[in-house]
C-alpha atoms as a PDB file:
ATOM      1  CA  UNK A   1      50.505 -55.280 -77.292  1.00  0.00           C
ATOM      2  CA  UNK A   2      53.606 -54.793 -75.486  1.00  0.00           C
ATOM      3  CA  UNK A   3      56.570 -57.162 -74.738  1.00  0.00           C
ATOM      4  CA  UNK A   4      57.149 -56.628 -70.926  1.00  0.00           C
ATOM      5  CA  UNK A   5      59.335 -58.093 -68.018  1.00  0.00           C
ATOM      6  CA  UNK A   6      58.750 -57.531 -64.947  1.00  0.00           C
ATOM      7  CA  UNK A   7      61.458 -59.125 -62.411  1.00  0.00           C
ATOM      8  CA  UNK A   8      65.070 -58.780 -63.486  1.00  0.00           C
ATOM      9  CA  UNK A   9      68.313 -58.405 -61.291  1.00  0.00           C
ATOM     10  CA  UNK A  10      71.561 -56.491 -62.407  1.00  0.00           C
ATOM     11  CA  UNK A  11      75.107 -55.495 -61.423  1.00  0.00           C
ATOM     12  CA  UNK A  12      73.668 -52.895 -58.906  1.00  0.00           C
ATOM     13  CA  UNK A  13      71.766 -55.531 -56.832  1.00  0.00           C
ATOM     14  CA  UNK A  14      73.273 -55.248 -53.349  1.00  0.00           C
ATOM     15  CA  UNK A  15      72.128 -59.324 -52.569  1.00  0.00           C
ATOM     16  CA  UNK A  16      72.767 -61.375 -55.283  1.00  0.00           C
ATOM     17  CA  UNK A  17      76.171 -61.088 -57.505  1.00  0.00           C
ATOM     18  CA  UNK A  18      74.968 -60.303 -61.520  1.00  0.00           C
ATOM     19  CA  UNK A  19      77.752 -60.242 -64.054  1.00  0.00           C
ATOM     20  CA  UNK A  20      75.837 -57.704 -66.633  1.00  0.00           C
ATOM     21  CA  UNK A  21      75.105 -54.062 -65.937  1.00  0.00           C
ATOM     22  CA  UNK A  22      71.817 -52.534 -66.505  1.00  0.00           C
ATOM     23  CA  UNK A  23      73.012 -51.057 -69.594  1.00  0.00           C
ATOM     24  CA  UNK A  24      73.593 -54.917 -71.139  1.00  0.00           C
ATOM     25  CA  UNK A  25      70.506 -55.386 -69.733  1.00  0.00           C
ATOM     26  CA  UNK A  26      68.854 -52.569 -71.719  1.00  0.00           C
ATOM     27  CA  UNK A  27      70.700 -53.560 -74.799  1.00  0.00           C
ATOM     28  CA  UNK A  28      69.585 -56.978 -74.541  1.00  0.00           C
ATOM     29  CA  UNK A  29      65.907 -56.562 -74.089  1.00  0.00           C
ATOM     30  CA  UNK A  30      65.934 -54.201 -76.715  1.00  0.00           C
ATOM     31  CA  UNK A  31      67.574 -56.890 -79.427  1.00  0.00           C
ATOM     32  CA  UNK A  32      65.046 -59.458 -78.043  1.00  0.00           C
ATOM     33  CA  UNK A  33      62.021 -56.831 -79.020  1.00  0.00           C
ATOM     34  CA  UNK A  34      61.291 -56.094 -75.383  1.00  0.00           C
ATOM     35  CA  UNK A  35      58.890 -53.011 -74.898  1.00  0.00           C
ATOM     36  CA  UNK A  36      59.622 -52.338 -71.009  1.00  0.00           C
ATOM     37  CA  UNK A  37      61.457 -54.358 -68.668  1.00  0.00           C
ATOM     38  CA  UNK A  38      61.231 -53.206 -64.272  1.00  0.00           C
ATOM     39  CA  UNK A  39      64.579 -53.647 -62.958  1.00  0.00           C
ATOM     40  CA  UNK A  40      64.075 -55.019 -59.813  1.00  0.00           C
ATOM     41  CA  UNK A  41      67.061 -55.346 -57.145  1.00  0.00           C
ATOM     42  CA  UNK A  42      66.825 -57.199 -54.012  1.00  0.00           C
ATOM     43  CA  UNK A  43      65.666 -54.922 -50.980  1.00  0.00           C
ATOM     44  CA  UNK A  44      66.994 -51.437 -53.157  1.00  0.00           C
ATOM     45  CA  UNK A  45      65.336 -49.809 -56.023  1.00  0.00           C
ATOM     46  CA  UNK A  46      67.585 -48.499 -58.485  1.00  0.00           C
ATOM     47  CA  UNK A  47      68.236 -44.715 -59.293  1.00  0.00           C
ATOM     48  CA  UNK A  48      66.496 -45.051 -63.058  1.00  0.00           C
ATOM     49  CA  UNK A  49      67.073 -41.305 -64.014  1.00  0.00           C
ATOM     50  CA  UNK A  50      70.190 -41.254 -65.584  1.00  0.00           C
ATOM     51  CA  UNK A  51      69.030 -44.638 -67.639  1.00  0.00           C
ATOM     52  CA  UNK A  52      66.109 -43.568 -68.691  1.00  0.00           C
ATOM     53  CA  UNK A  53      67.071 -41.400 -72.033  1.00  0.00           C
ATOM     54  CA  UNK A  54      69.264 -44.679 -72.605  1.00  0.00           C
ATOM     55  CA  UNK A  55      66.543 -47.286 -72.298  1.00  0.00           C
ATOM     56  CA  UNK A  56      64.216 -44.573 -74.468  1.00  0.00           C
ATOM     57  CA  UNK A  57      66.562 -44.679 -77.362  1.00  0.00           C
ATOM     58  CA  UNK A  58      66.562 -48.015 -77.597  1.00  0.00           C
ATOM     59  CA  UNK A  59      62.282 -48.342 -76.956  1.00  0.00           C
ATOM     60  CA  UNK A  60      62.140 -50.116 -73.972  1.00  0.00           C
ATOM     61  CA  UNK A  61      60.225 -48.566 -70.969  1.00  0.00           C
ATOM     62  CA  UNK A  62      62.153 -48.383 -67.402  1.00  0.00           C
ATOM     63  CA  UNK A  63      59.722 -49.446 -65.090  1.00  0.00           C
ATOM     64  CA  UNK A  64      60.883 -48.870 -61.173  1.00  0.00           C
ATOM     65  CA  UNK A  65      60.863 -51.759 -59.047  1.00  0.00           C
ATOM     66  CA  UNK A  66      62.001 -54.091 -56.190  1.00  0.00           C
ATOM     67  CA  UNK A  67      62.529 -57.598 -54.889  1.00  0.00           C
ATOM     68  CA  UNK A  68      61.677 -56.743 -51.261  1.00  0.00           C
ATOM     69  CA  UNK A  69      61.979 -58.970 -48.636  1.00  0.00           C
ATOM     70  CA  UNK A  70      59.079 -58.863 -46.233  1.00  0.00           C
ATOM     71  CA  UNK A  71      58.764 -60.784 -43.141  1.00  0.00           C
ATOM     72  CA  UNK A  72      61.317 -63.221 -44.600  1.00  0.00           C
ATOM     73  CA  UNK A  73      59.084 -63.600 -47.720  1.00  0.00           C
ATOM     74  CA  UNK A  74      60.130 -62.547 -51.477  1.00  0.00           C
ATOM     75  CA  UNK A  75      57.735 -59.848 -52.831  1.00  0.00           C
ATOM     76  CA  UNK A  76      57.688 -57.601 -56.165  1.00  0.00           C
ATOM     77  CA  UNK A  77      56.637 -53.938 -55.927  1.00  0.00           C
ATOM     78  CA  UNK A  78      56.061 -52.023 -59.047  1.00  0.00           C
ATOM     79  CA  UNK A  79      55.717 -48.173 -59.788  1.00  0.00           C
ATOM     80  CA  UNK A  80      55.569 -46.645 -55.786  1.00  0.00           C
ATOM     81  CA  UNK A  81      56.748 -43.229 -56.018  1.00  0.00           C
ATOM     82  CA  UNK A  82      58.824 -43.760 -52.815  1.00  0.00           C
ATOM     83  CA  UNK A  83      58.930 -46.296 -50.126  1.00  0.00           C
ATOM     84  CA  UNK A  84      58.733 -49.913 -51.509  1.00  0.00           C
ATOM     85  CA  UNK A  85      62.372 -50.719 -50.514  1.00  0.00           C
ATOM     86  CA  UNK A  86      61.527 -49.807 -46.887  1.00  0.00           C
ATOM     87  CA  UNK A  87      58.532 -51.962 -46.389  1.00  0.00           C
ATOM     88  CA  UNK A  88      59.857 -54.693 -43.887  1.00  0.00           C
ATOM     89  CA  UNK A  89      55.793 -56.116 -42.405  1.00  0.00           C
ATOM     90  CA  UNK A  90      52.605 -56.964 -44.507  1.00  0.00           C
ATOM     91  CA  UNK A  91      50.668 -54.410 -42.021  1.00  0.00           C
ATOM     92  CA  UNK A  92      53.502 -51.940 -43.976  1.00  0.00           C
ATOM     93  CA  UNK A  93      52.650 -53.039 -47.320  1.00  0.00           C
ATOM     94  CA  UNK A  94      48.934 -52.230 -46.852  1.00  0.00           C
ATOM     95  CA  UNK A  95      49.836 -49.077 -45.805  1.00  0.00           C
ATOM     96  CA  UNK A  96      51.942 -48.183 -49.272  1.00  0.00           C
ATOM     97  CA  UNK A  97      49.274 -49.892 -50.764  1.00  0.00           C
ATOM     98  CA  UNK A  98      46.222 -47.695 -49.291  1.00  0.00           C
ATOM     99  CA  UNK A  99      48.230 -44.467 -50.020  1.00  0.00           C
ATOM    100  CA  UNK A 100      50.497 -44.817 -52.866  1.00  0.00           C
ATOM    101  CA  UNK A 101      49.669 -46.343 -56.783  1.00  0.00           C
ATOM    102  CA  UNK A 102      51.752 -49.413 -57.294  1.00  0.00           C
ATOM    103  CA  UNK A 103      51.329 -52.951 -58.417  1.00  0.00           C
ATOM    104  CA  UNK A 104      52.389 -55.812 -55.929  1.00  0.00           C
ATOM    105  CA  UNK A 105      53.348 -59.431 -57.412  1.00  0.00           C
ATOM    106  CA  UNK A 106      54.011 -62.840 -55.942  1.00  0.00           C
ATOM    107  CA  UNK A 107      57.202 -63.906 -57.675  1.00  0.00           C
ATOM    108  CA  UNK A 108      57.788 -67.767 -57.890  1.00  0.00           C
ATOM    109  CA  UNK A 109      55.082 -68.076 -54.749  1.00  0.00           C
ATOM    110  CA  UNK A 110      55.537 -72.021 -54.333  1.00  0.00           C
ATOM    111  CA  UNK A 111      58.885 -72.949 -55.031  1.00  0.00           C
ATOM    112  CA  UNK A 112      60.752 -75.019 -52.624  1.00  0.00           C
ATOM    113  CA  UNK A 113      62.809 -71.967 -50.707  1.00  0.00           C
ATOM    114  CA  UNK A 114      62.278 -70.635 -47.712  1.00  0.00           C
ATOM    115  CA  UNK A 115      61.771 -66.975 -49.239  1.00  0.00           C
ATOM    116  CA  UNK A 116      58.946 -67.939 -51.318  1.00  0.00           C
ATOM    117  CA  UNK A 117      55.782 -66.948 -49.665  1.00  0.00           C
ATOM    118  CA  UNK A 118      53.424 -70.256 -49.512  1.00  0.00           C
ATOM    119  CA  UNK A 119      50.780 -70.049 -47.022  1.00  0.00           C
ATOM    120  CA  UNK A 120      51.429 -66.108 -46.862  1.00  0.00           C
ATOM    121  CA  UNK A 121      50.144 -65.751 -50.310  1.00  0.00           C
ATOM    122  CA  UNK A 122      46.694 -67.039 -48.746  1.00  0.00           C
ATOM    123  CA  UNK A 123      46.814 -64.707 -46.013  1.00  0.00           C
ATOM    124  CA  UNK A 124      47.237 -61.730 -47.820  1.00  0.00           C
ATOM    125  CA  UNK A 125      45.486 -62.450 -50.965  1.00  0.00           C
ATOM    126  CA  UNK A 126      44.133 -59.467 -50.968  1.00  0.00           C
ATOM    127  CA  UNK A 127      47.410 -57.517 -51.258  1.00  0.00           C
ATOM    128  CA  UNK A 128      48.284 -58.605 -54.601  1.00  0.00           C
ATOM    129  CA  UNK A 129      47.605 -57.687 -57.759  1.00  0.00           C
ATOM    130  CA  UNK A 130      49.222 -60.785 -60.004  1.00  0.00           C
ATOM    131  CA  UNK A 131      50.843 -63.878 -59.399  1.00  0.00           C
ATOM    132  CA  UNK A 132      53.928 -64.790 -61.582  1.00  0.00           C
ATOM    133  CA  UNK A 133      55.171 -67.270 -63.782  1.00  0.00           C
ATOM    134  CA  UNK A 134      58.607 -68.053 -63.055  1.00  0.00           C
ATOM    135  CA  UNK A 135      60.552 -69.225 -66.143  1.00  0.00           C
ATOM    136  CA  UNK A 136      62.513 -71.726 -64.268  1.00  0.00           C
ATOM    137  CA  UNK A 137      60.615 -74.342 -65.330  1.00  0.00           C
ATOM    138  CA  UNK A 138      60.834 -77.384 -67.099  1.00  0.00           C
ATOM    139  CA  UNK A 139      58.124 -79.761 -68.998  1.00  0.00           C
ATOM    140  CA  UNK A 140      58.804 -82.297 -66.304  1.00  0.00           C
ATOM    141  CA  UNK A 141      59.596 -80.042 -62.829  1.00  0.00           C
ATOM    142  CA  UNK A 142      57.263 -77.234 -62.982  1.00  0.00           C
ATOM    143  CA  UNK A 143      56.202 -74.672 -59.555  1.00  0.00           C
ATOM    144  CA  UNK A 144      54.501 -72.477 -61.452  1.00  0.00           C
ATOM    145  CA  UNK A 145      51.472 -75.018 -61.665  1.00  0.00           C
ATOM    146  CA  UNK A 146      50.166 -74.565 -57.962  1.00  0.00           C
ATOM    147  CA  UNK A 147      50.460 -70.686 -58.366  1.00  0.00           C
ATOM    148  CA  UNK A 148      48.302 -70.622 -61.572  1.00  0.00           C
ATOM    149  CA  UNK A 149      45.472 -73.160 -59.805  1.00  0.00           C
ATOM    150  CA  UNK A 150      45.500 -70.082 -57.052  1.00  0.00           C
ATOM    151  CA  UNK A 151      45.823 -66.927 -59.410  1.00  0.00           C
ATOM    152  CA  UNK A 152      42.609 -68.694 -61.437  1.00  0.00           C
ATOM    153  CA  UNK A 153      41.074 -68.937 -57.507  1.00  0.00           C
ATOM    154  CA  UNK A 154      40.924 -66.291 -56.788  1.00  0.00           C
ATOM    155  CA  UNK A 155      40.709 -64.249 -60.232  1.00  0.00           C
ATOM    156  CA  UNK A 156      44.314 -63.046 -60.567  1.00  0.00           C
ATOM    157  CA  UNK A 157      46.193 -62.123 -63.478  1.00  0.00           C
ATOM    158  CA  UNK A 158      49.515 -64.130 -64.020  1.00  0.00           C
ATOM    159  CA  UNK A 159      52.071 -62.310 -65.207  1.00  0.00           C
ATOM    160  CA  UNK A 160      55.426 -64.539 -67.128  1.00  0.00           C
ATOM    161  CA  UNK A 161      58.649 -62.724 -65.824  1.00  0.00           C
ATOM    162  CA  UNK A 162      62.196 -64.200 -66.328  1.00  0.00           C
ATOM    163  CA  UNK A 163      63.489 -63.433 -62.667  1.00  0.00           C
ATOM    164  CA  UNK A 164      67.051 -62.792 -64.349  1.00  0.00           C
ATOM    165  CA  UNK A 165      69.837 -63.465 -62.739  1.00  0.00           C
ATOM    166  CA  UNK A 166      71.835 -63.846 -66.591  1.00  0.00           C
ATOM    167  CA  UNK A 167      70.921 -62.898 -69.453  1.00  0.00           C
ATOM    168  CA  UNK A 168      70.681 -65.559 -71.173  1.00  0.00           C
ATOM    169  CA  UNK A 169      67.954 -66.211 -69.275  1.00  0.00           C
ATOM    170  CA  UNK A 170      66.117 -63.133 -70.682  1.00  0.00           C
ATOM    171  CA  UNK A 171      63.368 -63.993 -73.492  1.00  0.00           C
ATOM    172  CA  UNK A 172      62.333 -67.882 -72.320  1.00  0.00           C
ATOM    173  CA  UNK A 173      59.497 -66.528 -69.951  1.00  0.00           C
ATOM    174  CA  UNK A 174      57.620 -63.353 -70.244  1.00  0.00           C
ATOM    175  CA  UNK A 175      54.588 -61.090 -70.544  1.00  0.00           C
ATOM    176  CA  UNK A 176      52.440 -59.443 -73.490  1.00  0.00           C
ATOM    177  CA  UNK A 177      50.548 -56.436 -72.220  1.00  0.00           C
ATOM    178  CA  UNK A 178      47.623 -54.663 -73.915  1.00  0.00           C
ATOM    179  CA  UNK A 179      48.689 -51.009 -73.128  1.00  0.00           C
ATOM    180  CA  UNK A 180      50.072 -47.475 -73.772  1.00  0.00           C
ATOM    181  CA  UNK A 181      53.874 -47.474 -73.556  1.00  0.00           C
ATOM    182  CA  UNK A 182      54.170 -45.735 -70.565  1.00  0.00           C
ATOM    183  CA  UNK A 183      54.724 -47.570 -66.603  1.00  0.00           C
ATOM    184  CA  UNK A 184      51.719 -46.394 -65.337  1.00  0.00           C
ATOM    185  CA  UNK A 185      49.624 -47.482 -67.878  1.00  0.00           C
ATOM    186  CA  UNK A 186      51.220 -51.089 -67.979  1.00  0.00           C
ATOM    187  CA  UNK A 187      50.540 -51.889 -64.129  1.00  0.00           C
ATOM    188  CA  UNK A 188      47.050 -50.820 -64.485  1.00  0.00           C
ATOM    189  CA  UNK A 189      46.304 -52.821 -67.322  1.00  0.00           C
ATOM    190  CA  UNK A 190      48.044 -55.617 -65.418  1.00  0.00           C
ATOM    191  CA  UNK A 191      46.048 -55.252 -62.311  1.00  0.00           C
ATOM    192  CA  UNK A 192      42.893 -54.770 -64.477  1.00  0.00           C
ATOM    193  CA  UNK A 193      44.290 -58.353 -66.026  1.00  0.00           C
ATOM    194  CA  UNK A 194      45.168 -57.433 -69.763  1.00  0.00           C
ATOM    195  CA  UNK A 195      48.139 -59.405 -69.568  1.00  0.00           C
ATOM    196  CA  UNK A 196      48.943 -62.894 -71.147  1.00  0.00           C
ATOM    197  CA  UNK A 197      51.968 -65.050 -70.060  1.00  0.00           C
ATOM    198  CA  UNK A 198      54.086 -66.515 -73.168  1.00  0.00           C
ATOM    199  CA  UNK A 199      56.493 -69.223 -71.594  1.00  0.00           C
ATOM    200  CA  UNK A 200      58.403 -72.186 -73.293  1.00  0.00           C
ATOM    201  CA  UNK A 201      60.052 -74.597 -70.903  1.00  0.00           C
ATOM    202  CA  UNK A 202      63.708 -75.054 -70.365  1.00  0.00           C
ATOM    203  CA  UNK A 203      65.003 -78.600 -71.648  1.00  0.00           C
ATOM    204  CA  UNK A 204      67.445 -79.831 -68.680  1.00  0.00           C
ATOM    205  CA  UNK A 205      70.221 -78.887 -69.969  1.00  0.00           C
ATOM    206  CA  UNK A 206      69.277 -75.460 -69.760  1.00  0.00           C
ATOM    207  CA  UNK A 207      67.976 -75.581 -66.223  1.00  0.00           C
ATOM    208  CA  UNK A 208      71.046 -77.240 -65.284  1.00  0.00           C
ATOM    209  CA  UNK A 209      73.506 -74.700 -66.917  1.00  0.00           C
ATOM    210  CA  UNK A 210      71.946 -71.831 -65.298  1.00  0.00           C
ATOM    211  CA  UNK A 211      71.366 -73.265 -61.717  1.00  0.00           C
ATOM    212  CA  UNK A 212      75.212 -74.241 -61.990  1.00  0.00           C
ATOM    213  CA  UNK A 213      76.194 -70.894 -63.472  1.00  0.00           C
ATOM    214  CA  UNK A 214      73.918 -69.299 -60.022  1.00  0.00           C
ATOM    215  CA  UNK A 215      75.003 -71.290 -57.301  1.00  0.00           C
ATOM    216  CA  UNK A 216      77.625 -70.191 -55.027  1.00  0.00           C
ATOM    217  CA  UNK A 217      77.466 -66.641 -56.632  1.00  0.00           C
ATOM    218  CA  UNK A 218      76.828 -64.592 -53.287  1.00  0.00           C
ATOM    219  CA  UNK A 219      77.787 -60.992 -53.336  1.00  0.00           C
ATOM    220  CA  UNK A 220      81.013 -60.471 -51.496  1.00  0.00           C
ATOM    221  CA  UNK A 221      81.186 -57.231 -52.453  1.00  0.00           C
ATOM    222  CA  UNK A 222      79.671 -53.778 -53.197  1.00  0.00           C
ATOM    223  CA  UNK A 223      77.644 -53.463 -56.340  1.00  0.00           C
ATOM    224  CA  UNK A 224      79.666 -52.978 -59.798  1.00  0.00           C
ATOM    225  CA  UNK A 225      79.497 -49.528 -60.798  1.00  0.00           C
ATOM    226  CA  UNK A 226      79.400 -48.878 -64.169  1.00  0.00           C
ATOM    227  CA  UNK A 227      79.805 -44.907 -66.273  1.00  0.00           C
ATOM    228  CA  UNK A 228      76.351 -42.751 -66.872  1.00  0.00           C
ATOM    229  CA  UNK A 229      75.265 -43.973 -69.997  1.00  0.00           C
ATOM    230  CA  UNK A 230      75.997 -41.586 -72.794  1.00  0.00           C
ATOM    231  CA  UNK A 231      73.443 -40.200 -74.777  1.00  0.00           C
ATOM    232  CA  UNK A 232      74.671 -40.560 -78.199  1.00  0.00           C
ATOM    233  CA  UNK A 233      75.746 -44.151 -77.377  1.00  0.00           C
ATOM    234  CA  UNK A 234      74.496 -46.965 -80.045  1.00  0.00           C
ATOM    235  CA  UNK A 235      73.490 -50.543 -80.262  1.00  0.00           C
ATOM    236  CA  UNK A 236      73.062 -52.766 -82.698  1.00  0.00           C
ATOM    237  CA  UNK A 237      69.547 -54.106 -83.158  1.00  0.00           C
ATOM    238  CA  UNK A 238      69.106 -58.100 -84.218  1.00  0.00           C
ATOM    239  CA  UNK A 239      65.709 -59.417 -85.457  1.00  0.00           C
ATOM    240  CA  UNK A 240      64.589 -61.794 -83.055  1.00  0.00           C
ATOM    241  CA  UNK A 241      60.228 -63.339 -83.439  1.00  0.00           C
ATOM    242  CA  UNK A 242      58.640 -63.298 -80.559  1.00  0.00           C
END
C-alpha cells in the first residue's frame, strides 16, 4: 500500500507563484512517508529527468503530470508520454485519451471558482478516470461532498490529493494505493479503483492561514530556477505515522 499524491504545484509552475522548489518538495514528502507524489504545474509539465535519481534516493516515485486548463476548466493529466500540456478542447483530450496511456482526474470539481469544471464533469463523464478529494476542507465548509455523491454515481474512484500550493499543506489530504512502486502501475490501479482517500479536515484556523498565505500571490515573474540536484546530496529522514 503506497502513500501517493497526486496534485502538487512548485517553484517551476509558470501560473501560480510557489515559494519551495521541487527538491523541498521531494524532501518533504519523503519525511512525511510519501511513496510517489505527480508534480503537477499549471498548463506545463515539468522536465522530471534530472529529479528523478533525487526523488529515488529518497523512495518517493516522480510521477509526470499537469494542471491543464481546458476550455477554461481545471483538469489533471497523469502519465501521457507527450502531449497533456497541449490539450486546449475536450474533443483534444479524447484524442490523447484514445491513443496515449494516461489517467485523467477532476481536481476540486465543485468548488465555487470559475475553473472548476461543474456541469462539464457531467458532460464528459466518460473522460475521467477519478474524481478528487481536495484537502481544503473543513468539518463545517466542505466541496468535496457533491463530488463524492457523483464519483459513487457513476462508479468512480476518488482519489485524496493535497493540491499544494505550500507545504505545509502536504500530508492533511491524500491517497493510499494498492500497487507496485512504479507510475504506471499506480494509475492503473487507480483507474481500476484500488485507491482509498485518507483526509482529516482543517480546523479554521488552518484554512484561514493558508488562504491568507495564497491570496494575492500571482506570478509576476518567470519560474525560480533552482541547481540540478546532486546525486550524493542527503536529507534527513523524521518519523512521521501516517
Amino acid at each position: 500500500m503506497l502513500k501517493v499524491d497526486l496534485h502538487i504545484h512548485t517553484s517551476d509552475d509558470p501560473v501560480d507563484r510557489i515559494p519551495h522548489t521541487t527538491t523541498d518538495l521531494i524532501d518533504r514528502a519523503a519525511q512525511l512517508g510519501y511513496d510517489a507524489v505527480a508534480i503537477t504545474l499549471h498548463e506545463r509539465q515539468l522536465d522530471l529527468s534530472r529529479y528523478r535519481s533525487y526523488a529515488a534516493e529518497r523512495g518517493i516515485v516522480l510521477i509526470r503530470g499537469v494542471e491543464r486548463t481546458i476550455e477554461g476548466k481545471h483538469v489533471l493529466l497523469l502519465n501521457f508520454e507527450r502531449g497533456a500540456d497541449t490539450l486546449n478542447t475536450f474533443a483534444d483530450l479524447a484524442r490523447l485519451k484514445s491513443s496515449q496511456d494516461g489517467l485523467v482526474i477532476a481536481p476540486h470539481p465543485y468548488f465555487p471558482a470559475p475553473s472548476c469544471l461543474w456541469s462539464n464533469l457531467d458532460r464528459y463523464a466518460h473522460l475521467f478516470d477519478a474524481v478528487e478529494f481536495n484537502a481544503m476542507f473543513t468539518r463545517q465548509l466542505n466541496f468535496n461532498r457533491p463530488a463524492e455523491r457523483w464519483a459513487a454515481r457513476h462508479g468512480k474512484p476518488m482519489v485524496g490529493n493535497g493540491d499544494v500550493h505550500r507545504l505545509r499543506q502536504l500530508g492533511t489530504t491524500y491517497s493510499v494505493v494498492d500497487a507496485p512502486r512504479t507510475a504506471d502501475a499506480i494509475c492503473a490501479a487507480i483507474a481500476e479503483g484500488r485507491v482509498q482517500v485518507v483526509s482529516r479536515p482543517l480546523s479554521w484556523i488552518e484554512a484561514a492561514g493558508i488562504m491568507s498565505d495564497l491570496s494575492g500571490w500571482r506570478r509576476h515573474a518567470g519560474p525560480r530556477v533552482e541547481p540540478t540536484p546532486a546525486s550524493d546530496s542527503t536529507s534527513i529522514s523524521l518519523p512521521q505515522s501516517v
